[in-house]
Protein backbone atom coordinates (compact mmCIF):
# COMPACT_ATOMS: atom_id res chain seq x y z
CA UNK A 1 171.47 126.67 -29.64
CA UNK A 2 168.04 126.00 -30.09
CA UNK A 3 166.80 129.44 -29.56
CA UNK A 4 169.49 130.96 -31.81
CA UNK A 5 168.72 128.69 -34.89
CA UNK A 6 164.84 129.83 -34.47
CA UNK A 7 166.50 133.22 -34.57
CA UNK A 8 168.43 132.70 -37.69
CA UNK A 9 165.41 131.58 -39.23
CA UNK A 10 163.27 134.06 -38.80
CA UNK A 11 165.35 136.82 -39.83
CA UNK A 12 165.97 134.62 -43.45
CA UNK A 13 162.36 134.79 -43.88
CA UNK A 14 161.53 138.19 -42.71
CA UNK A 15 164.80 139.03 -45.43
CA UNK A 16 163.35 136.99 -47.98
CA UNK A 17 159.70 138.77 -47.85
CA UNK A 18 161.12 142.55 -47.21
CA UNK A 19 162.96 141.28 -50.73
CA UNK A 20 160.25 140.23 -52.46
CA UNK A 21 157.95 143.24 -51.53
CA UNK A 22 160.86 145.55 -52.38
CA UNK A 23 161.00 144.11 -56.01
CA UNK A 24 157.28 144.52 -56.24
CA UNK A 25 157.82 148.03 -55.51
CA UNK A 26 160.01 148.60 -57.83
CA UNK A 27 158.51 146.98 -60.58
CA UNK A 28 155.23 148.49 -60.17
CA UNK A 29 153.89 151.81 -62.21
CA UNK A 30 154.27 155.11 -59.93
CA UNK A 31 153.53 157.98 -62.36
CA UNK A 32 150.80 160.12 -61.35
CA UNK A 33 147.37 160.07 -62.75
CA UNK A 34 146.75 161.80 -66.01
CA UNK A 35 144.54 162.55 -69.30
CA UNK A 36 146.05 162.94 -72.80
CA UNK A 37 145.74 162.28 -76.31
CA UNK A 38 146.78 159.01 -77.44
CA UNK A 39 147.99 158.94 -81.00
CA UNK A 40 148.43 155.16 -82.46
CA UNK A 41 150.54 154.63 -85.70
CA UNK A 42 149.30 153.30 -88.27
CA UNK A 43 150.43 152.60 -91.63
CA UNK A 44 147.30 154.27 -93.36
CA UNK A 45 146.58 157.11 -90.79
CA UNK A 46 147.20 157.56 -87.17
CA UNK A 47 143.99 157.37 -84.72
CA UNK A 48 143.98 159.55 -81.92
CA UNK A 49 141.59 158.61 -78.67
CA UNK A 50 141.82 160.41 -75.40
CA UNK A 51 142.98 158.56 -72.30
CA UNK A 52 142.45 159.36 -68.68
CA UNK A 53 144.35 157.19 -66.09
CA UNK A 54 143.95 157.04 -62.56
CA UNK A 55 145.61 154.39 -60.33
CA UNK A 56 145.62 151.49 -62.44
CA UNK A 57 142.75 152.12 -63.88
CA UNK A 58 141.83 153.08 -67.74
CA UNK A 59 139.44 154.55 -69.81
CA UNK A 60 140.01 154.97 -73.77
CA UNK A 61 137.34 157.12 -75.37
CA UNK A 62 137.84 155.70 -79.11
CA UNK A 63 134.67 157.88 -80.28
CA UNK A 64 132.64 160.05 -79.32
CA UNK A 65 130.09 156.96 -79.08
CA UNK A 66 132.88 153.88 -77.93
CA UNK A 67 134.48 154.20 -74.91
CA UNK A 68 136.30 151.29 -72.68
CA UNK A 69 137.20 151.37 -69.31
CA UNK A 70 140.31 148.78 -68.47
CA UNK A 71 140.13 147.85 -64.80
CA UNK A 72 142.68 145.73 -63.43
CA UNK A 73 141.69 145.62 -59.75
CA UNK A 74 138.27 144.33 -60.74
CA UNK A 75 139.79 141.87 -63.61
CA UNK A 76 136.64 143.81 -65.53
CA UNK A 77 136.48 145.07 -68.85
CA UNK A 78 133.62 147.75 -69.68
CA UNK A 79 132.56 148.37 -73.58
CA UNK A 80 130.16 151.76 -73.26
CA UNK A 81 128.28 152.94 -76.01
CA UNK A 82 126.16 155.58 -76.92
CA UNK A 83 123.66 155.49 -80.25
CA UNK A 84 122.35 158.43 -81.80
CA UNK A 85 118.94 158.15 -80.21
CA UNK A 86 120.68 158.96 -77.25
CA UNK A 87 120.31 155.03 -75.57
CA UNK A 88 123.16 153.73 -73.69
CA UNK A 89 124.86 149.87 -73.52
CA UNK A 90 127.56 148.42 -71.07
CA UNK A 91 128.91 144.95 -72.02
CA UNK A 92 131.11 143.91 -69.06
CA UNK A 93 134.05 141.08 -69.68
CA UNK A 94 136.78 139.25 -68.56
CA UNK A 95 140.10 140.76 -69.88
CA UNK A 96 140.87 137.75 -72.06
CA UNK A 97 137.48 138.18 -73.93
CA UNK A 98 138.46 142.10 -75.26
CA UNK A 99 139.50 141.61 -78.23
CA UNK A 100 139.17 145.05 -79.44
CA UNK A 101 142.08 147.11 -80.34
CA UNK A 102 143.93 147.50 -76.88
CA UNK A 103 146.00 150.76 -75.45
CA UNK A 104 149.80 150.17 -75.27
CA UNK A 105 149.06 152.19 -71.30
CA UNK A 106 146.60 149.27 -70.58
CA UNK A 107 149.42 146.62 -71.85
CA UNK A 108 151.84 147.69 -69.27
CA UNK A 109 149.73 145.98 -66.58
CA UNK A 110 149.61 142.57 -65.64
CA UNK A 111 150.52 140.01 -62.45
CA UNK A 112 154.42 139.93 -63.00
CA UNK A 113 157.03 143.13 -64.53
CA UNK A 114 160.58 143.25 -65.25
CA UNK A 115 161.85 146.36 -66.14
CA UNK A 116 165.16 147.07 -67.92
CA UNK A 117 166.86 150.44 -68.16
CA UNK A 118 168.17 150.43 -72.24
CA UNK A 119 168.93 154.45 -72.61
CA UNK A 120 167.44 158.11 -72.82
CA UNK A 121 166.28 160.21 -75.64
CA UNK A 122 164.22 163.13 -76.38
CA UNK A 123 161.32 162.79 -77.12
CA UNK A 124 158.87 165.89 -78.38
CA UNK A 125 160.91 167.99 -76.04
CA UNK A 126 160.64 165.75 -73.09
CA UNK A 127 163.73 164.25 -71.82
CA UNK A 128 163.06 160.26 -71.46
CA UNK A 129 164.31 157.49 -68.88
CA UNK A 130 163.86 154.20 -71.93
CA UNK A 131 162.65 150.58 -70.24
CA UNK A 132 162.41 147.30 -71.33
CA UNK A 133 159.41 146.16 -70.11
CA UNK A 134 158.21 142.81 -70.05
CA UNK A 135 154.52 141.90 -68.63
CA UNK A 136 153.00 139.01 -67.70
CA UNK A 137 149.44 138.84 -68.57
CA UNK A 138 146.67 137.09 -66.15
CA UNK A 139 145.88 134.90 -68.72
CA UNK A 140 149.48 133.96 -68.55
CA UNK A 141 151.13 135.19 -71.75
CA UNK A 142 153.97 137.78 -72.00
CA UNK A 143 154.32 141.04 -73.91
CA UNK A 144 156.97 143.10 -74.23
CA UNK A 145 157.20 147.08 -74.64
CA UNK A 146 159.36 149.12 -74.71
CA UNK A 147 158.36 152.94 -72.69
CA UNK A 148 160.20 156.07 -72.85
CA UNK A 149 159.38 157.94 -69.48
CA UNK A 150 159.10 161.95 -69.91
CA UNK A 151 161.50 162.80 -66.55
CA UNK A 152 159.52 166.02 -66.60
CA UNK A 153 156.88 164.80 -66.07
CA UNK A 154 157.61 162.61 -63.18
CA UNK A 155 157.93 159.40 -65.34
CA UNK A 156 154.72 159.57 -67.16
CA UNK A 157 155.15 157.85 -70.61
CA UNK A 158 155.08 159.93 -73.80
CA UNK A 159 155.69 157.06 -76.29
CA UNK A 160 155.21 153.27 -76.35
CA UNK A 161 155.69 150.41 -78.68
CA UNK A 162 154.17 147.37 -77.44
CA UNK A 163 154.50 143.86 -79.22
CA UNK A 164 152.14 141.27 -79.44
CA UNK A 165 153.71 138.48 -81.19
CA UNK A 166 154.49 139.42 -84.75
CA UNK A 167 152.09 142.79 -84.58
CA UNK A 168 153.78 146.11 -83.27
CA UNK A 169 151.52 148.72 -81.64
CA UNK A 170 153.07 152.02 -81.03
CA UNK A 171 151.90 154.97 -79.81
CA UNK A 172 152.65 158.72 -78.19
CA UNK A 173 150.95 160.69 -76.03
CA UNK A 174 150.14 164.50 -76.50
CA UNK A 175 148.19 167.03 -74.64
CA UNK A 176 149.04 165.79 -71.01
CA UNK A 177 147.87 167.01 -68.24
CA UNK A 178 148.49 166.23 -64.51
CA UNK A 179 146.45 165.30 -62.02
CA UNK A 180 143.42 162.43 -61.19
CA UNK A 181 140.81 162.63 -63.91
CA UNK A 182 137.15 163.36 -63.15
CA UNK A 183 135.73 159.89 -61.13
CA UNK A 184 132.62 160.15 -62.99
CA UNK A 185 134.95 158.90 -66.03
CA UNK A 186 135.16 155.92 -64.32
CA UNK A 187 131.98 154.99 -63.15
CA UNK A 188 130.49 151.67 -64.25
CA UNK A 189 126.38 151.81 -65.16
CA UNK A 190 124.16 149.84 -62.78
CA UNK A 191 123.23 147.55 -65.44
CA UNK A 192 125.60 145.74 -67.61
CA UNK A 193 125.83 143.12 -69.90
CA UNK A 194 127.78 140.21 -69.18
CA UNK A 195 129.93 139.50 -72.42
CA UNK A 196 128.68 135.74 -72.63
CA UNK A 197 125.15 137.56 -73.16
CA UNK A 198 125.50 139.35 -75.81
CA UNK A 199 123.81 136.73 -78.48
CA UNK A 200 121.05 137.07 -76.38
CA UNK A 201 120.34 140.65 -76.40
CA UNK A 202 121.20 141.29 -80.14
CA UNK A 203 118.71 138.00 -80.80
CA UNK A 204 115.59 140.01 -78.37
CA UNK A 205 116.39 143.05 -80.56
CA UNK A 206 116.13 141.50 -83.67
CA UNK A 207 112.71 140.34 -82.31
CA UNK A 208 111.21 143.25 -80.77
């Protein structure tokens, strides 16, 4: 009897974590890598960046002198610059401290996902899967978006509207193309900034 209740055991556990890891899987993003032209709406003009994703990590080039690279794994934020004398900056940061204008792609990350099948549509003549998708941030706060996935394109998103309390941020994606961006896209300088520093630097400058 003994030996049969350890047995009965066991298998609830090993049930319960082949559960749990097959919810996980579900839940988690499995597009494939990409680059495109991210188009946000705005109520005075729209603002286009380009976006290159690989894994689950992201870099928005929001000028030709701003870029931002979003990486999860790390918990790391990167703010690159370029000036016009040609000198370069890195300010690295937690991702509670960016508190520039985020990508609805970067949005759909975080350490918990429930996603909600709510229809199809059409969307600039890719047909779409539509979620529900609600994300829990690491700093423990929830937003929800909702994603229409181009089936064409093996679920990569071509339009997202993202909201963050009251504020709606919607964009679509153009121009996609397939297939892992260049790694030198995502390669962090040797020397960066940490955000807390920043007073600091701007105060040496200001010296010098």
């Amino acid at each position: 009897m003994r030996l049969q209740e350890l047995f009965r055991r066991a298998t609830i556990i090993v049930f319960i974590i082949a559960s749990s890891v097959l919810a996980q899987g579900q839940a988690a993003w499995n597009f494939p890598d990409f680059s495109a032209t991210q188009v946000l709406d705005s109520r005075k003009a729209d603002i286009s960046m380009k976006v290159y994703r690989a894994g689950d990590s992201l870099r928005v080039d929001r000028s030709g002198a701003l870029s931002t690279l979003y990486m999860p794994s790390k918990s790391k934020v990167y703010n690159l610059t370029t000036y016009p004398d040609h000198s370069h900056q890195c300010v690295v940061m937690k991702p509670e401290q960016a508190k520039m204008l985020p990508s609805p792609l970067e949005l759909l990350q975080g350490s918990d996902m429930k996603r909600t099948a709510v229809g199809t549509e059409v969307v600039d003549g890719h047909p779409c899967k539509i979620e529900k998708v609600i994300v829990t941030r690491p700093d423990g706060k929830t937003i929800e978006s909702k994603v229409w996935e181009a089936q064409d394109l093996k679920g990569i998103p071509v339009k997202i509207e993202s909201h963050i309390g009251e504020f709606t941020l919607s964009a679509v994606y153009r121009d996609i193309s397939t297939g892992t961006p260049d790694k030198q896209l995502f390669a962090v300088p040797e020397k960066c900034t940490p955000f807390e520093k920043m007073g600091q630097v701007v105060e040496q400058r200001i010296v010098k």
